[in-house]
PDB file of N, CA and C in Angstrom:
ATOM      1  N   UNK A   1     -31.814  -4.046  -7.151  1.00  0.00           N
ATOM      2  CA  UNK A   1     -32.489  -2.788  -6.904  1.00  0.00           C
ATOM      3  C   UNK A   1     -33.465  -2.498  -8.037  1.00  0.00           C
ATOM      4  N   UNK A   2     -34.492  -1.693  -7.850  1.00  0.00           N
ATOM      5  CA  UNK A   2     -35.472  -1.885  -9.151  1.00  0.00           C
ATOM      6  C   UNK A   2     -35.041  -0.591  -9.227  1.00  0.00           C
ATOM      7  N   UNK A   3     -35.166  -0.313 -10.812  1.00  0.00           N
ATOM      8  CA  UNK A   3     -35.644   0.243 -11.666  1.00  0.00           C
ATOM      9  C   UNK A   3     -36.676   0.878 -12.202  1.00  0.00           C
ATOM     10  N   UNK A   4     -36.833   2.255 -12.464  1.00  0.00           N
ATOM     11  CA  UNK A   4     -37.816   2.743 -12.867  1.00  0.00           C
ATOM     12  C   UNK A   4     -38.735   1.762 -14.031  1.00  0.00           C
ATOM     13  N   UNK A   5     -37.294   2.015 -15.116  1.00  0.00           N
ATOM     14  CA  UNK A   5     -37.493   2.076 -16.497  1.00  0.00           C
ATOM     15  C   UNK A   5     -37.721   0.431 -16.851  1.00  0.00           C
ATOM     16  N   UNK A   6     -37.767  -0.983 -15.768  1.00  0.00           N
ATOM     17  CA  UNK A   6     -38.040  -1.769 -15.213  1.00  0.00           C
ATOM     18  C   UNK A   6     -39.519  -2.074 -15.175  1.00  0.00           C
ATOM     19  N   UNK A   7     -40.240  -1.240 -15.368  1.00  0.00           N
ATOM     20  CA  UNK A   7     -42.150  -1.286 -14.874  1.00  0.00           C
ATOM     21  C   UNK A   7     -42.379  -1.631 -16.299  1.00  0.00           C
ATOM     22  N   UNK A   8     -43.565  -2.630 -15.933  1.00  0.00           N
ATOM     23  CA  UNK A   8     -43.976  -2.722 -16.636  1.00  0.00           C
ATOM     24  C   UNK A   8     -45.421  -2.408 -16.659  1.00  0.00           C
ATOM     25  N   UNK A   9     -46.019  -1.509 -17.543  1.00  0.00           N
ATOM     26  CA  UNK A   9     -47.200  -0.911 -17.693  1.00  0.00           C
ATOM     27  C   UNK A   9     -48.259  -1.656 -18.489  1.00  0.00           C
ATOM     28  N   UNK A  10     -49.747  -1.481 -18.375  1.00  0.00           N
ATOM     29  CA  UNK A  10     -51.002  -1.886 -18.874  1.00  0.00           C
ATOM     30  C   UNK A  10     -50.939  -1.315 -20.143  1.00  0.00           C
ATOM     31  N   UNK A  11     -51.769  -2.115 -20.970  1.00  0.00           N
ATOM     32  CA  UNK A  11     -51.933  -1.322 -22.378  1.00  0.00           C
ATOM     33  C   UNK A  11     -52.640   0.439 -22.152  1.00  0.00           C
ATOM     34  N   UNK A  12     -53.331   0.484 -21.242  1.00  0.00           N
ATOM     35  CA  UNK A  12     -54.145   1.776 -21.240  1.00  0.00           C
ATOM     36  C   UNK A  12     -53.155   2.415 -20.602  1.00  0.00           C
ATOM     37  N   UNK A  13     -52.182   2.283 -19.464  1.00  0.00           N
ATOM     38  CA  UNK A  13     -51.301   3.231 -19.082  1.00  0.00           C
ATOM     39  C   UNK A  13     -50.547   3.343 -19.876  1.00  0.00           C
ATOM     40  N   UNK A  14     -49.505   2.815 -21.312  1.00  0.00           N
ATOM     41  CA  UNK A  14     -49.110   2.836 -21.997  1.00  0.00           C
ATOM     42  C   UNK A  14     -49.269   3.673 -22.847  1.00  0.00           C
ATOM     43  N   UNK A  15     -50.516   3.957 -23.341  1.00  0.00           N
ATOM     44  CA  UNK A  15     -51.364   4.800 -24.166  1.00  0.00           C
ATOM     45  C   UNK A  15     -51.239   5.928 -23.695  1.00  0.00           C
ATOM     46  N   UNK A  16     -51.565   6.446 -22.634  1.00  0.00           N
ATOM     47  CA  UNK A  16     -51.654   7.486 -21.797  1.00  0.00           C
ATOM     48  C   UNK A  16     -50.509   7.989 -22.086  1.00  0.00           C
ATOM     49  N   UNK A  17     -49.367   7.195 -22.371  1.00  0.00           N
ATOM     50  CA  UNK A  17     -47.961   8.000 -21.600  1.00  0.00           C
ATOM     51  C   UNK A  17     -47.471   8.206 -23.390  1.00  0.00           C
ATOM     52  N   UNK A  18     -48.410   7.646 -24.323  1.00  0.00           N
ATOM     53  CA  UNK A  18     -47.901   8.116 -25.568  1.00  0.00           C
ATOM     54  C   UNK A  18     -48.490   8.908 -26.122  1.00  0.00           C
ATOM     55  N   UNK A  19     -49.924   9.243 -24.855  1.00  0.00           N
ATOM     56  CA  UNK A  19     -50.890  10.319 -25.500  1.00  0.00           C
ATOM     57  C   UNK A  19     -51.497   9.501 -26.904  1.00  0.00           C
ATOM     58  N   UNK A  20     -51.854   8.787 -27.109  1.00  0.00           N
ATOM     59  CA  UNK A  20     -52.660   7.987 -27.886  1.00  0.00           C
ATOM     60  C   UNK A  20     -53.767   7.054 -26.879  1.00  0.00           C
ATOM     61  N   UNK A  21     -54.826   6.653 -27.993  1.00  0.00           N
ATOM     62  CA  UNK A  21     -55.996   5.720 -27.389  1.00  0.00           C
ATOM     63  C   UNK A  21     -55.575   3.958 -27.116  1.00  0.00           C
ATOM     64  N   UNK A  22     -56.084   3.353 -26.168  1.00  0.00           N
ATOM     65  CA  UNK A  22     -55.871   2.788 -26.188  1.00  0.00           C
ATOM     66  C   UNK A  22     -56.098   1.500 -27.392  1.00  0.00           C
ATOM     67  N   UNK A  23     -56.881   1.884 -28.161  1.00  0.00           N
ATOM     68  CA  UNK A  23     -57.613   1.210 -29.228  1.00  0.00           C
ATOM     69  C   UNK A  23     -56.792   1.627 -30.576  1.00  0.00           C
ATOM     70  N   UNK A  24     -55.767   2.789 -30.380  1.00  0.00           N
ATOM     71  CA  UNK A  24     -54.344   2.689 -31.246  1.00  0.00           C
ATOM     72  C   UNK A  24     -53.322   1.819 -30.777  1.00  0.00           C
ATOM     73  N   UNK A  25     -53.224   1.218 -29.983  1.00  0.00           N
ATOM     74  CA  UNK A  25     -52.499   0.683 -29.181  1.00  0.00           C
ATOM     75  C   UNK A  25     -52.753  -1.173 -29.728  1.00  0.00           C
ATOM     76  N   UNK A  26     -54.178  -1.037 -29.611  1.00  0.00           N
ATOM     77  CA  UNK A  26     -54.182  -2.298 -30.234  1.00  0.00           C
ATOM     78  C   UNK A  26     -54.120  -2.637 -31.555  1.00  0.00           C
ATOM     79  N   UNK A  27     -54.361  -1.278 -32.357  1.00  0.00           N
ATOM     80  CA  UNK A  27     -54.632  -1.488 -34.207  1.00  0.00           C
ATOM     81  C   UNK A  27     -53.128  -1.570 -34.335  1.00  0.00           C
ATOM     82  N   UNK A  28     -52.391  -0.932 -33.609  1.00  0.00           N
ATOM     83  CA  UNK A  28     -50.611  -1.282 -33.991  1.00  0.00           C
ATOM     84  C   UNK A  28     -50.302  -2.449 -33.326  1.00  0.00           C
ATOM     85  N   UNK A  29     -50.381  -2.962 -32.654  1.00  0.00           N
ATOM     86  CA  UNK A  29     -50.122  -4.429 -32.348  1.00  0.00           C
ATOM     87  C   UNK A  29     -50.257  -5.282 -33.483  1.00  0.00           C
ATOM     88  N   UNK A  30     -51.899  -5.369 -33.768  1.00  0.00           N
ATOM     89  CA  UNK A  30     -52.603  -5.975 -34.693  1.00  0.00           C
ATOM     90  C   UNK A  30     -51.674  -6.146 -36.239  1.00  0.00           C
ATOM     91  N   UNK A  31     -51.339  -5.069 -37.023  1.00  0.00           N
ATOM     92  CA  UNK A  31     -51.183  -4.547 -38.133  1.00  0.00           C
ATOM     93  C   UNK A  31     -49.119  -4.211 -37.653  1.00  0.00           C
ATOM     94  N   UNK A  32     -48.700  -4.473 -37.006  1.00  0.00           N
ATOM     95  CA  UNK A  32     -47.458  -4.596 -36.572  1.00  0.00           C
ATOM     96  C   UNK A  32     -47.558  -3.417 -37.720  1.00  0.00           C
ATOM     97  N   UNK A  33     -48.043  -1.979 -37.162  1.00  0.00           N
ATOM     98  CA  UNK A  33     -47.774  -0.727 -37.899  1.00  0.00           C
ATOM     99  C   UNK A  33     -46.188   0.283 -37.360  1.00  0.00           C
ATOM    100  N   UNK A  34     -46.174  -0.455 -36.187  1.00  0.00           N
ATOM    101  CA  UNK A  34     -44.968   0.113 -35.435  1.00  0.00           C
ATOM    102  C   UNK A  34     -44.240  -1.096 -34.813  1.00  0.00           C
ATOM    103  N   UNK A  35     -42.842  -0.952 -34.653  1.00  0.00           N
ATOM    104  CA  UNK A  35     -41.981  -1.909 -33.806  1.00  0.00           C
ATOM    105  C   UNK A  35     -42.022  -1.089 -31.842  1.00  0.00           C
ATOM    106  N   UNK A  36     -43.009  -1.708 -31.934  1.00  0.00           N
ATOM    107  CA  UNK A  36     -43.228  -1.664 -30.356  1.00  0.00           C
ATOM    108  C   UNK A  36     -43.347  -3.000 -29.771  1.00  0.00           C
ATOM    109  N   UNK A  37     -42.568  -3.306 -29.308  1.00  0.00           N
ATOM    110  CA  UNK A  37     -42.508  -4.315 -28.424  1.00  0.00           C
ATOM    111  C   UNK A  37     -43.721  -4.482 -27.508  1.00  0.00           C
ATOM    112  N   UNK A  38     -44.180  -5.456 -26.860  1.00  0.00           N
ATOM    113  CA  UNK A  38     -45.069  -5.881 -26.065  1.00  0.00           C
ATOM    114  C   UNK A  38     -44.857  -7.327 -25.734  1.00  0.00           C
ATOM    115  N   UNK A  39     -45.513  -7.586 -24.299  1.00  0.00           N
ATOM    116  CA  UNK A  39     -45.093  -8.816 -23.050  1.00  0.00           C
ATOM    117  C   UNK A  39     -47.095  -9.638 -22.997  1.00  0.00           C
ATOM    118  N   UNK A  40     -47.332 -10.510 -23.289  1.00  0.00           N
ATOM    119  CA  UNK A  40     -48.323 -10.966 -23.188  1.00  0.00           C
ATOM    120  C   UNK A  40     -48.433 -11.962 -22.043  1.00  0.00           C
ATOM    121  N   UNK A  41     -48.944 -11.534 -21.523  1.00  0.00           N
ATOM    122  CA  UNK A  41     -49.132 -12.195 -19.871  1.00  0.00           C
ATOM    123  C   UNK A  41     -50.282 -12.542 -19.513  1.00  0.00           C
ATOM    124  N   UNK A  42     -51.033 -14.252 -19.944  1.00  0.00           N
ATOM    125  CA  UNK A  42     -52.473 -14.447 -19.941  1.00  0.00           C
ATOM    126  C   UNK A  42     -53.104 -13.890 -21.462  1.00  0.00           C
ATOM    127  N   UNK A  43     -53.949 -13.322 -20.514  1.00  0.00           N
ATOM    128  CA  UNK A  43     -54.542 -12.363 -21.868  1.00  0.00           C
ATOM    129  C   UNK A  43     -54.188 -11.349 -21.736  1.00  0.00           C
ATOM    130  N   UNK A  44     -53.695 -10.747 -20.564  1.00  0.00           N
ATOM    131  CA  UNK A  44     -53.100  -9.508 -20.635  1.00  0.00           C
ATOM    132  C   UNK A  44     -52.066  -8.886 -21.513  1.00  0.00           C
ATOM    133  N   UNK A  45     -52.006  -7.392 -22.068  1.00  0.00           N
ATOM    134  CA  UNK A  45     -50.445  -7.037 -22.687  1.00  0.00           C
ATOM    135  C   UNK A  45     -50.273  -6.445 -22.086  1.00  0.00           C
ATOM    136  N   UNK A  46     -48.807  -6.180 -21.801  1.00  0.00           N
ATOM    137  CA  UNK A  46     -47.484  -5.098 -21.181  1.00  0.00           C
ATOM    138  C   UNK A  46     -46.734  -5.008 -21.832  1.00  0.00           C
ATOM    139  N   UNK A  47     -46.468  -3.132 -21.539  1.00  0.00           N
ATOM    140  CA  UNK A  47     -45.190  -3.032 -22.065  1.00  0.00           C
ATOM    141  C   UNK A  47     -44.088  -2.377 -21.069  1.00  0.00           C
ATOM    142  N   UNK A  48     -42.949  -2.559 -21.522  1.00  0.00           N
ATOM    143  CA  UNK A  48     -41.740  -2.163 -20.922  1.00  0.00           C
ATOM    144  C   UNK A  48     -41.703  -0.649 -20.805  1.00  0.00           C
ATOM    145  N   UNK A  49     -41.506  -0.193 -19.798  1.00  0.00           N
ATOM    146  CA  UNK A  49     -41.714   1.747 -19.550  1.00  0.00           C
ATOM    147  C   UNK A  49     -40.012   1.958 -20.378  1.00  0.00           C
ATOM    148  N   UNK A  50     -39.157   1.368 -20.425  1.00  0.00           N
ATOM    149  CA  UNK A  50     -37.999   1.728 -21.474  1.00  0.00           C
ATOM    150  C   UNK A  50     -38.269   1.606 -22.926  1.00  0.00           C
ATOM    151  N   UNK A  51     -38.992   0.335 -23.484  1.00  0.00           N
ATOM    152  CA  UNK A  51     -39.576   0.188 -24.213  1.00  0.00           C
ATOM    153  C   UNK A  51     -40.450   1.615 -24.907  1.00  0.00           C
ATOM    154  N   UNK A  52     -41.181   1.976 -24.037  1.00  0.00           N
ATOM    155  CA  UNK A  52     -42.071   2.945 -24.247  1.00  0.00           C
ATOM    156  C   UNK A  52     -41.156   4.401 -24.516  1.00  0.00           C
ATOM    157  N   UNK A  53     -40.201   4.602 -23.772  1.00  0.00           N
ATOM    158  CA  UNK A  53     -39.266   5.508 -24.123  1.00  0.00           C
ATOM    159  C   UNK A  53     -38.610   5.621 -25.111  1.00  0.00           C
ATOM    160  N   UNK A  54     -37.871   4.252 -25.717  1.00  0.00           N
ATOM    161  CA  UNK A  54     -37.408   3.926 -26.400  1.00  0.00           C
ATOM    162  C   UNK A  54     -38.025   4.202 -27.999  1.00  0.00           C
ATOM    163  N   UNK A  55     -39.270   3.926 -27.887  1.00  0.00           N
ATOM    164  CA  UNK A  55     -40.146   3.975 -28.956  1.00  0.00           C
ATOM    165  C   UNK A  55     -40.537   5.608 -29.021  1.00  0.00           C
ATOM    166  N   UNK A  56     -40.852   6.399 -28.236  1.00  0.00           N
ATOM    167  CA  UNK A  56     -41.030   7.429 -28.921  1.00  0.00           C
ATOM    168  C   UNK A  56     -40.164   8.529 -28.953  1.00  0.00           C
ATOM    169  N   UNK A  57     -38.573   7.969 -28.466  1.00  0.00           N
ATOM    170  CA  UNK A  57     -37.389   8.279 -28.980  1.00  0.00           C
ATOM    171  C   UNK A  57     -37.108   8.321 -30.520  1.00  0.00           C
ATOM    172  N   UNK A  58     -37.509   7.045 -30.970  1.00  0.00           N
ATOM    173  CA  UNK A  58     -37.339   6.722 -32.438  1.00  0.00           C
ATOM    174  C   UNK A  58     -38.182   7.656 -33.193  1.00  0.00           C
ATOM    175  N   UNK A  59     -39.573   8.303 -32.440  1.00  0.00           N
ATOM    176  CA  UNK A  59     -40.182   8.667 -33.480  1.00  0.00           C
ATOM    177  C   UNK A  59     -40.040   9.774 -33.151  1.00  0.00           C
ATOM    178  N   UNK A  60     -38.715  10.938 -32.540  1.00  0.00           N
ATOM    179  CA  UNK A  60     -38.103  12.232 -32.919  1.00  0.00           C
ATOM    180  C   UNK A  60     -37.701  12.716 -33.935  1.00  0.00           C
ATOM    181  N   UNK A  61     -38.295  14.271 -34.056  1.00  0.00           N
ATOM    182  CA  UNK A  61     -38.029  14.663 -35.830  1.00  0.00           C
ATOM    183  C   UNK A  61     -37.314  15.576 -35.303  1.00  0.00           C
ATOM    184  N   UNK A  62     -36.006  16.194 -35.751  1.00  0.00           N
ATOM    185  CA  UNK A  62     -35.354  17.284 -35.176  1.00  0.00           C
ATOM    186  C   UNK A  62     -35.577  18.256 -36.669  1.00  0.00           C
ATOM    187  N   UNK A  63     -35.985  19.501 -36.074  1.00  0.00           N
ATOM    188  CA  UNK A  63     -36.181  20.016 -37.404  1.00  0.00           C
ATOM    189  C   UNK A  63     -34.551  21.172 -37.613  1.00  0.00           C
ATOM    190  N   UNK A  64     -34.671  21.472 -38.684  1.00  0.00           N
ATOM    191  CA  UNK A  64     -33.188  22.049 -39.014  1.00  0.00           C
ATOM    192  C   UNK A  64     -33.281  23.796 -38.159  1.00  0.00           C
ATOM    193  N   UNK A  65     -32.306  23.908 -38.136  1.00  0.00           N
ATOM    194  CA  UNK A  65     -32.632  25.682 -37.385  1.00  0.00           C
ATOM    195  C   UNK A  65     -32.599  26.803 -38.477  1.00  0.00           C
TER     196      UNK A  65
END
């Protein structure tokens, strides 16, 4: 049965869904500025929509009350 969290998304839909450019998308690839995973397919990149969750899970700040 598929899975949402299963898709795998374009670098520009990726971006979108982190609210960043896609051209941040590639300077962190590049400069491995973040542990974001990515699927290189051809020349194409993808990433994992859990992946993508996953990642800006990590970058939650809970502030104190």
């Amino acid at each position: 049965m598929f899975n949402e969290n299963d898709r795998l998304l374009s670098r520009e839909e990726a971006a979108q869904f982190l609210g960043v450019s896609k051209g941040t998308l590639e300077v962190w690839a590049c400069t491995k500025r973040y542990n974001l995973p990515y699927i290189k397919v051809g020349r194409l990149v993808k990433y994992w929509l859990s992946d993508l969750h996953a990642f800006a899970q990590s970058r939650k700040i809970e502030s104190p009350i």
